[in-house]
N, C-alpha and C. Protein backbone atom coordinates (compact mmCIF):
# COMPACT_ATOMS: atom_id res chain seq x y z
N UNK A 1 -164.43 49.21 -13.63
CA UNK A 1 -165.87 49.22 -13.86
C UNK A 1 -166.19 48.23 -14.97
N UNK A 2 -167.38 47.62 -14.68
CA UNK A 2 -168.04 46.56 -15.97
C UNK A 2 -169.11 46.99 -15.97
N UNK A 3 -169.32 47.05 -17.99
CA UNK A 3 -170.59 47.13 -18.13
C UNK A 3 -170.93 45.84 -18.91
N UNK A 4 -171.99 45.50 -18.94
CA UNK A 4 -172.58 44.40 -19.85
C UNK A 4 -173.80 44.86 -20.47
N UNK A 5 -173.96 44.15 -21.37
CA UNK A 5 -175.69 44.88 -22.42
C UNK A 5 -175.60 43.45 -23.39
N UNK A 6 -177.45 43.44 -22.85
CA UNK A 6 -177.74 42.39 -23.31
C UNK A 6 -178.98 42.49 -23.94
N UNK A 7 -180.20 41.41 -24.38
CA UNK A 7 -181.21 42.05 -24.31
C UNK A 7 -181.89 40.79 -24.56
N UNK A 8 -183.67 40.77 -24.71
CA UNK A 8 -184.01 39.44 -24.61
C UNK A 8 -185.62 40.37 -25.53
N UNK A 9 -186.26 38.76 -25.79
CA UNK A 9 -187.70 39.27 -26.05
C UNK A 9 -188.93 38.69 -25.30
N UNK A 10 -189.32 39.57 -24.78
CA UNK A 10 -190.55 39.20 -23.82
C UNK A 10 -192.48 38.90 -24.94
N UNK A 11 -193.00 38.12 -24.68
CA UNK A 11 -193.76 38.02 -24.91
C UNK A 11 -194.76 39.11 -23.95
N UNK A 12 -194.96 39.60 -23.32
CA UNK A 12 -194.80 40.97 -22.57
C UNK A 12 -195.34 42.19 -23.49
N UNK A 13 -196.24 43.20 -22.91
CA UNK A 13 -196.12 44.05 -23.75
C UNK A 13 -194.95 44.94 -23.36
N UNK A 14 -194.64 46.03 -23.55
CA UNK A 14 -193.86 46.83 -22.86
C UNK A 14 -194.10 48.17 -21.63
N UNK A 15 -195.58 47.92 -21.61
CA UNK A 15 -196.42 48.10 -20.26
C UNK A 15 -196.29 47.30 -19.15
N UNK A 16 -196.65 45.81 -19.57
CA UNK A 16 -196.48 44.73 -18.62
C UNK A 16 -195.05 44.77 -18.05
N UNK A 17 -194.05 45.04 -19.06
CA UNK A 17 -192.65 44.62 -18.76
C UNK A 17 -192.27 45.69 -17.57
N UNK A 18 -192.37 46.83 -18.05
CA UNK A 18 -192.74 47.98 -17.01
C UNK A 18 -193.01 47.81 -15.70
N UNK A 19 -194.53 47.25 -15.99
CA UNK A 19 -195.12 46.75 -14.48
C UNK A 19 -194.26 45.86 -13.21
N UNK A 20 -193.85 44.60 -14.65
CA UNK A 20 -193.11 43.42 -13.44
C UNK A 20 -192.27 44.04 -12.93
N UNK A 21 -191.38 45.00 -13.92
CA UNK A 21 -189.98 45.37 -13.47
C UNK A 21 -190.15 46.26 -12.19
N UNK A 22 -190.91 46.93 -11.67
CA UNK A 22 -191.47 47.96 -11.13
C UNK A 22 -192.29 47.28 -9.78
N UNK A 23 -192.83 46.43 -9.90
CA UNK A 23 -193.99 45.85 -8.96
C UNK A 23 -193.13 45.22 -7.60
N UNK A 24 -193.36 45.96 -6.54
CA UNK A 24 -192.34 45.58 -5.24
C UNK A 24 -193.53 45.06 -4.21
N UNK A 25 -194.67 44.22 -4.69
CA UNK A 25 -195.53 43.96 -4.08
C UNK A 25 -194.74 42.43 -3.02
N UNK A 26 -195.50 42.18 -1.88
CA UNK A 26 -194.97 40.79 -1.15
C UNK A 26 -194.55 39.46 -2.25
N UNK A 27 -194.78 39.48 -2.99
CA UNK A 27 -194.55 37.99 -4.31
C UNK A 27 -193.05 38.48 -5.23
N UNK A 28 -193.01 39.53 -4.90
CA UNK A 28 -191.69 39.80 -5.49
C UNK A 28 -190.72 38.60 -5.44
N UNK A 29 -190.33 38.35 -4.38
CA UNK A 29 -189.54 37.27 -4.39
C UNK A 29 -189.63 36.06 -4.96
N UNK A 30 -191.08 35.28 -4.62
CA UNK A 30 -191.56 34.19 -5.87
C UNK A 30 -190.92 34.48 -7.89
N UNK A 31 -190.99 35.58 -7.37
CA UNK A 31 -191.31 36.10 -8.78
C UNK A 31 -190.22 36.27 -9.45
N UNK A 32 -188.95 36.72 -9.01
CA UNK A 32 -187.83 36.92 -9.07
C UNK A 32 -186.79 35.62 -8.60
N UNK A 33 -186.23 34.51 -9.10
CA UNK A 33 -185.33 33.61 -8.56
C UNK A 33 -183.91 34.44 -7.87
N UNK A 34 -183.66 35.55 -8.13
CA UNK A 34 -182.27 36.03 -7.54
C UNK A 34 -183.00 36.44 -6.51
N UNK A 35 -184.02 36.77 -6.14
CA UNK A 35 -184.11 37.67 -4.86
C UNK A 35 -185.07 36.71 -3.73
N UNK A 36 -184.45 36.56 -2.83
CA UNK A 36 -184.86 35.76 -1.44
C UNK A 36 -185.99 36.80 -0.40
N UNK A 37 -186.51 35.76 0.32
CA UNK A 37 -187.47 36.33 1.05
C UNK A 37 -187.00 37.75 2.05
N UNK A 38 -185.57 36.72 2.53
CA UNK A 38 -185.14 37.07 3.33
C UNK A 38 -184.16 38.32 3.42
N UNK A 39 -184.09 38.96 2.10
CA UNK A 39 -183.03 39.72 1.45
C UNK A 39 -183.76 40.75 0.45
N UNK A 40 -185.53 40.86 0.59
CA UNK A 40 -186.41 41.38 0.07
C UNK A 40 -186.48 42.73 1.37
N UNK A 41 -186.68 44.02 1.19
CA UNK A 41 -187.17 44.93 1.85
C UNK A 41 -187.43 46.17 0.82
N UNK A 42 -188.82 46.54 1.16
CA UNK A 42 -189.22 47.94 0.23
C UNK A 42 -189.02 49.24 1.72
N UNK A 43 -187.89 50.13 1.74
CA UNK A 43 -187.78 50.97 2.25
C UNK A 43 -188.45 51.95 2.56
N UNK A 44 -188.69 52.46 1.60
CA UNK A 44 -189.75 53.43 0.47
C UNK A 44 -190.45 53.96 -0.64
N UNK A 45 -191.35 54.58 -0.70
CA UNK A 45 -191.35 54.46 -2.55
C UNK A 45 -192.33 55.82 -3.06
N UNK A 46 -192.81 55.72 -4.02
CA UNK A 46 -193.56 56.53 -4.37
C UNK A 46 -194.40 56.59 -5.64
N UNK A 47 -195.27 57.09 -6.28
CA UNK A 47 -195.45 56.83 -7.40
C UNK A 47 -195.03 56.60 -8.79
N UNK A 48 -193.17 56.82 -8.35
CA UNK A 48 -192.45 56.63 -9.77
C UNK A 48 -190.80 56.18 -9.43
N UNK A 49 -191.02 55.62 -7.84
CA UNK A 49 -189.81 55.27 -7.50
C UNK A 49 -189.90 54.69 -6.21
N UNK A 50 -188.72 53.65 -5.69
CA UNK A 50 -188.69 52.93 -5.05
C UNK A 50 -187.55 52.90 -4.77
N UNK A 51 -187.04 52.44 -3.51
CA UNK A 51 -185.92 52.25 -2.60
C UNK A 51 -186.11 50.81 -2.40
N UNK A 52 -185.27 49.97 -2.27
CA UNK A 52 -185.66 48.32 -1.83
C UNK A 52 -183.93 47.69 -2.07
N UNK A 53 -184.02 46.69 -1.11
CA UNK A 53 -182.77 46.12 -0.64
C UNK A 53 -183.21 44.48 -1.26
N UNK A 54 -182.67 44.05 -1.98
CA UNK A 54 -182.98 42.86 -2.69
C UNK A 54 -181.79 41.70 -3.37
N UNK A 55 -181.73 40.83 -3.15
CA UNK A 55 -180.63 39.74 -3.80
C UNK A 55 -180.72 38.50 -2.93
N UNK A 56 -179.59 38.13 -2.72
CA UNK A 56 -179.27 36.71 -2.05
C UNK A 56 -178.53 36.77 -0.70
N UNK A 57 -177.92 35.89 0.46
CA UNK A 57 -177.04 36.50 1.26
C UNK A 57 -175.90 36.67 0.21
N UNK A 58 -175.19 35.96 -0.71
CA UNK A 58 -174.21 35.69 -1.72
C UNK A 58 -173.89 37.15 -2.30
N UNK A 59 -175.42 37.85 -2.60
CA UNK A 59 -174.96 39.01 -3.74
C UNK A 59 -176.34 39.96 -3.07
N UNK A 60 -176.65 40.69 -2.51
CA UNK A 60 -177.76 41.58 -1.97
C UNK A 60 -177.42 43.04 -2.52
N UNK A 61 -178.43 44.06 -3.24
CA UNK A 61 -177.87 44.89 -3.26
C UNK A 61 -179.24 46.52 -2.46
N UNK A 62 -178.94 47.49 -2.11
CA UNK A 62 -180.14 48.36 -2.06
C UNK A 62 -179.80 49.46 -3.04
N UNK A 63 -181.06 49.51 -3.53
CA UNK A 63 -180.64 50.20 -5.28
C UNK A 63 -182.50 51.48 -5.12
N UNK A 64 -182.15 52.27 -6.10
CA UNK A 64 -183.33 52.88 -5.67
C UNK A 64 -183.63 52.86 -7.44
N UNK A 65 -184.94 52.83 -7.89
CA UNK A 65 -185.16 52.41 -8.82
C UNK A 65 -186.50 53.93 -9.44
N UNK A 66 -186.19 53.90 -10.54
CA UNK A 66 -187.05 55.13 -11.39
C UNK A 66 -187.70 55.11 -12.12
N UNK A 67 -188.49 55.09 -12.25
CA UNK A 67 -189.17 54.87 -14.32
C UNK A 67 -190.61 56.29 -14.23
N UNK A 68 -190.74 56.26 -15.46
CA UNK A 68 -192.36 56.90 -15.76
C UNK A 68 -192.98 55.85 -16.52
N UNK A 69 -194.31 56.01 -15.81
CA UNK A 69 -195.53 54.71 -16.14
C UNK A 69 -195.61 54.67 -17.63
N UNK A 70 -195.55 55.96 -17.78
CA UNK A 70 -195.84 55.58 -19.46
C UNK A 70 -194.89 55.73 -20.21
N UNK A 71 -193.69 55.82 -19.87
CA UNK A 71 -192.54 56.01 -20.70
C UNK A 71 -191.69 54.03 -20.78
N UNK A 72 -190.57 53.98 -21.16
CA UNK A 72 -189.87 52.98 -21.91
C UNK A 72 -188.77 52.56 -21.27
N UNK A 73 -188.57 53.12 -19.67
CA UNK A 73 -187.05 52.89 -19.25
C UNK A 73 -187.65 52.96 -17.38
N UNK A 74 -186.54 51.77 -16.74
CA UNK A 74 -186.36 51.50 -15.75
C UNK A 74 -185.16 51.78 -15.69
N UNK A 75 -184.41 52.46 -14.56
CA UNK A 75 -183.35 52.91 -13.61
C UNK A 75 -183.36 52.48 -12.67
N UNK A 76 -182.09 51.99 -12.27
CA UNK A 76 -181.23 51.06 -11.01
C UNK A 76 -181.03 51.31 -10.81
N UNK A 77 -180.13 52.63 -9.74
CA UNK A 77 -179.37 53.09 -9.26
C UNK A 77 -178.88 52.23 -7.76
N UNK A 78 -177.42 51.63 -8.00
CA UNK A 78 -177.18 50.92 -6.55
C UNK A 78 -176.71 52.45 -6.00
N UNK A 79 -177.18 51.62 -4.36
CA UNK A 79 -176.96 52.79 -3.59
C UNK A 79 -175.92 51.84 -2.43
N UNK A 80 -175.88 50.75 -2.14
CA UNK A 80 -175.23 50.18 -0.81
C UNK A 80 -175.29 48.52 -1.90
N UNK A 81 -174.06 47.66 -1.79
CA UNK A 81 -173.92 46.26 -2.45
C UNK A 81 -173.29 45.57 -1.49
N UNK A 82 -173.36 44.34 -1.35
CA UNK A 82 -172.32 43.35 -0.22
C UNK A 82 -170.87 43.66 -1.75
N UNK A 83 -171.18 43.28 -2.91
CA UNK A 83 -169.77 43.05 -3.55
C UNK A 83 -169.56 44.43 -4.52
N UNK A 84 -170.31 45.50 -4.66
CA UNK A 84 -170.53 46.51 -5.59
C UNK A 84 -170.38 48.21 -4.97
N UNK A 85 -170.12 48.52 -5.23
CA UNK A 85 -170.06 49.86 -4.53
C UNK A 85 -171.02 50.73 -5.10
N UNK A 86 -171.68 52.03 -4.58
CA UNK A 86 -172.47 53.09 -5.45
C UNK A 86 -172.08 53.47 -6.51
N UNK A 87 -173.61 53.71 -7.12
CA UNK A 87 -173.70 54.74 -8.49
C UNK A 87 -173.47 53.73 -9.37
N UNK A 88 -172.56 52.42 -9.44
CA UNK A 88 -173.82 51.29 -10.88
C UNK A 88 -175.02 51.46 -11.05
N UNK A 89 -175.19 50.35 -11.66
CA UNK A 89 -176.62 49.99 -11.59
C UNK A 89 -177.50 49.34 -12.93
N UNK A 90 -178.59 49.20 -13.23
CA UNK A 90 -179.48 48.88 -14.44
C UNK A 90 -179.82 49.84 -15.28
N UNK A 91 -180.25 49.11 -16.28
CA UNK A 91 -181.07 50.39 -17.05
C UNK A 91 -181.78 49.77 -18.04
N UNK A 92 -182.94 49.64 -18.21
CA UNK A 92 -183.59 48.54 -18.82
C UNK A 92 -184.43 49.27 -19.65
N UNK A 93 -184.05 49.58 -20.95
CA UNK A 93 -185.35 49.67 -22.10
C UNK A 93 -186.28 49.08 -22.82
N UNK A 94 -187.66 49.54 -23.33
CA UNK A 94 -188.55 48.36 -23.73
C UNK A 94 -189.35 49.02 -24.79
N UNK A 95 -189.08 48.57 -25.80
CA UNK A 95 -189.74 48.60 -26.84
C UNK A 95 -190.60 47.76 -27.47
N UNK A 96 -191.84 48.00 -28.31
CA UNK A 96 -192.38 47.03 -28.58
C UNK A 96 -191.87 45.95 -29.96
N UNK A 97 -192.18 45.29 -29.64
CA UNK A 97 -191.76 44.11 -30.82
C UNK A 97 -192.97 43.34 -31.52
N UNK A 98 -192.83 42.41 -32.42
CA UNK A 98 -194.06 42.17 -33.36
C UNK A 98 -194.70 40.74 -32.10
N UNK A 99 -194.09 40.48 -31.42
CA UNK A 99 -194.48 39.25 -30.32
C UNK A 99 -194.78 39.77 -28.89
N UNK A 100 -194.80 41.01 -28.50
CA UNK A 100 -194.53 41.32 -27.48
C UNK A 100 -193.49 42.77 -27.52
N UNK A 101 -192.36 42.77 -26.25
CA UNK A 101 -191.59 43.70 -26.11
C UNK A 101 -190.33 43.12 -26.56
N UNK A 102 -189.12 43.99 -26.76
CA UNK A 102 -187.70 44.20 -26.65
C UNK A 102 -187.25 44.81 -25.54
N UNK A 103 -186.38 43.95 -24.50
CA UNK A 103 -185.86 44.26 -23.23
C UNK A 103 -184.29 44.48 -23.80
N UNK A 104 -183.58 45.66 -23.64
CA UNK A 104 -182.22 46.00 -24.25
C UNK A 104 -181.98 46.48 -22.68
N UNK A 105 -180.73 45.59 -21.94
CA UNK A 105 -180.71 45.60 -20.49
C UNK A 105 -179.20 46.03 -20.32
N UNK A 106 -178.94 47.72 -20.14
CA UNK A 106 -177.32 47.65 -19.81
C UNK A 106 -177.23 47.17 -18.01
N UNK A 107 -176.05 46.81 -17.47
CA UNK A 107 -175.43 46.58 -16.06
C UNK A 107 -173.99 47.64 -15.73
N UNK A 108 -174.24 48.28 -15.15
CA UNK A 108 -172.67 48.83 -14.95
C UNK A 108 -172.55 48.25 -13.27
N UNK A 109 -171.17 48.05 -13.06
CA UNK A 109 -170.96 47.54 -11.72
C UNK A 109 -169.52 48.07 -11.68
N UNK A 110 -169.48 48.75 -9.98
CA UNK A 110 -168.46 49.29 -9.68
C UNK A 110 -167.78 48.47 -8.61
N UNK A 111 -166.26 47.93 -8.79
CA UNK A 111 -166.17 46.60 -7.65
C UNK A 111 -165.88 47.78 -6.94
N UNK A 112 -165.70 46.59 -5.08
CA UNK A 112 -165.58 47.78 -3.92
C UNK A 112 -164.11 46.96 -3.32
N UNK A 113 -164.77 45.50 -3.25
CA UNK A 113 -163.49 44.10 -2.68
C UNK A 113 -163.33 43.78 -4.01
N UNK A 114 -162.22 42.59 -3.44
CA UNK A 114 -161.28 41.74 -4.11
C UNK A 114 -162.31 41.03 -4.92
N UNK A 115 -163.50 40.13 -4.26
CA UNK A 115 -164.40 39.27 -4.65
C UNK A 115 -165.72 39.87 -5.98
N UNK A 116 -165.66 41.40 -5.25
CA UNK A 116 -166.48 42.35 -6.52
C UNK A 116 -165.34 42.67 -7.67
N UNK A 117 -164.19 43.14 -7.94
CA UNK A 117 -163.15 43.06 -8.64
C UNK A 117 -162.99 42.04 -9.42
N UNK A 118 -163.21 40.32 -8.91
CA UNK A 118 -163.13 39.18 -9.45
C UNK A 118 -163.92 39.14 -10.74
N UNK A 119 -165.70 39.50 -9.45
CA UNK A 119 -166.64 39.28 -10.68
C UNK A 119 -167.05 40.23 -11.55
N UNK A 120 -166.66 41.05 -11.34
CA UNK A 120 -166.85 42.11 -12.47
C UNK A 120 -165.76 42.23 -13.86
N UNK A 121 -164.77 41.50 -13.54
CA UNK A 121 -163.96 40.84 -14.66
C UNK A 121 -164.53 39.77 -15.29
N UNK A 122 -165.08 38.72 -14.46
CA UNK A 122 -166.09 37.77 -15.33
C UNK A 122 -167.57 38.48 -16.08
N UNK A 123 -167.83 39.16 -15.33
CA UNK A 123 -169.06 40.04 -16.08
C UNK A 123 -169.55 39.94 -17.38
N UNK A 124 -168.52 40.38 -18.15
CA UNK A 124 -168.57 40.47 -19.49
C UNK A 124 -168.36 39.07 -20.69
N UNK A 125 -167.81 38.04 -19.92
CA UNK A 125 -167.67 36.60 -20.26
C UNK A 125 -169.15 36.45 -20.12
N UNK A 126 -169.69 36.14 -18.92
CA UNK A 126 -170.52 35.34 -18.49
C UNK A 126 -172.04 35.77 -17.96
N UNK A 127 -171.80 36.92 -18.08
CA UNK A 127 -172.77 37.90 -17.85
C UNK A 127 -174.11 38.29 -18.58
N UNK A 128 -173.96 37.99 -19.72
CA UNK A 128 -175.20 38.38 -20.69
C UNK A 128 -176.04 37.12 -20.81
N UNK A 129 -175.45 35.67 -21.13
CA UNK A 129 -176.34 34.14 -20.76
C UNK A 129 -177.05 34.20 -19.72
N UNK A 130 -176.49 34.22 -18.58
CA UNK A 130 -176.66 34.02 -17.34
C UNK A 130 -177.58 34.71 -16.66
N UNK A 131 -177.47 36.36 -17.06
CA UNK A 131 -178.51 37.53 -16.94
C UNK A 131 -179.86 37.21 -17.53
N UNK A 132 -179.36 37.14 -18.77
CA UNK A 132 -180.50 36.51 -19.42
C UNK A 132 -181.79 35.69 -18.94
N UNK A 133 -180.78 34.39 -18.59
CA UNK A 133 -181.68 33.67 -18.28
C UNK A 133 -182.44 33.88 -16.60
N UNK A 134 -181.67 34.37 -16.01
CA UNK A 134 -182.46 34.98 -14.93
C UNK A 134 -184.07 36.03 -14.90
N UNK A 135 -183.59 36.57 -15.93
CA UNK A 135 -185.04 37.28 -16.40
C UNK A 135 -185.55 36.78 -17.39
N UNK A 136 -185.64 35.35 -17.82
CA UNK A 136 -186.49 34.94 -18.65
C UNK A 136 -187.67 34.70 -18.12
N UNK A 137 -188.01 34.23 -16.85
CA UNK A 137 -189.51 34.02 -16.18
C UNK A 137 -190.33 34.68 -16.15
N UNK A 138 -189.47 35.84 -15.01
CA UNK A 138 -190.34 37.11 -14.53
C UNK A 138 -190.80 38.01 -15.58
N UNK A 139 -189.64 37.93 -16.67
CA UNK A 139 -190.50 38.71 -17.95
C UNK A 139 -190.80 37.91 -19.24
N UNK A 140 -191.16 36.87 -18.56
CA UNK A 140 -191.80 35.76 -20.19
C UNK A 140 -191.42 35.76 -21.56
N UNK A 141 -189.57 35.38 -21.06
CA UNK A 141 -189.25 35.90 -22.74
C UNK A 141 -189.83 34.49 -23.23
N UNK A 142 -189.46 35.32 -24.57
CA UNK A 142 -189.88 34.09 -25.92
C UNK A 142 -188.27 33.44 -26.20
């Protein structure tokens, strides 16, 4: 198992950050560079949770996701990965900061293959830059 924890600062409040993280509207994908049109599906959802199958052909995962509107934390839970097996997942806290929010982002990943095994040994090298910068857009870090 790999975990990684990273964290970034959003110019964002920690409402907004909430929102993006949360918002499985059709633009998702624009919105998100890891996640493709074609690799986008909202299953189901509800007023405080969502089911959705999302990534690349490369890395796709279906994860069911949790938060309360007015509370400080998003939940990942993978449920099905091309390279990850169940019960990883995200966990994204947000606090406010004097510019915006504080995004403090753990990853746990459970390999299933050889190729999830690989990268989940790199994880922790390469994992927190790279993460990073993937969610610098969608959540407007500073």
């Amino acid at each position: 198992m790999a975990i990684v924890r990273f964290h970034l600062l959003s110019t964002l409040s920690p409402a907004e950050v909430v929102r993006v993280l949360t918002d499985f509207g059709p633009d998702r994908p624009q919105a998100w560079p890891s996640i493709d049109a074609e690799h986008f599906v909202v299953h189901d959802r509800g007023a405080t949770w969502a089911e959705v199958t999302e990534g690349t052909a490369a890395a796709w995962e279906r994860a069911r996701y949790d938060w309360d509107p007015a509370g400080d934390t998003v939940t990942v839970t993978t449920l099905n990965s091309k390279l990850f097996g169940p019960g990883g997942g995200w966990v994204f806290r947000v606090t406010p900061d004097a510019r915006g929010a504080r995004v403090d982002v753990e990853l746990t990943r459970t390999p299933r293959a050889l190729k999830g095994k690989i990268l989940a040994a790199l994880l922790p090298l390469i994992g927190p830059s790279s993460l990073r910068k993937s969610f610098a857009q969608p959540l407007q870090a500073a």
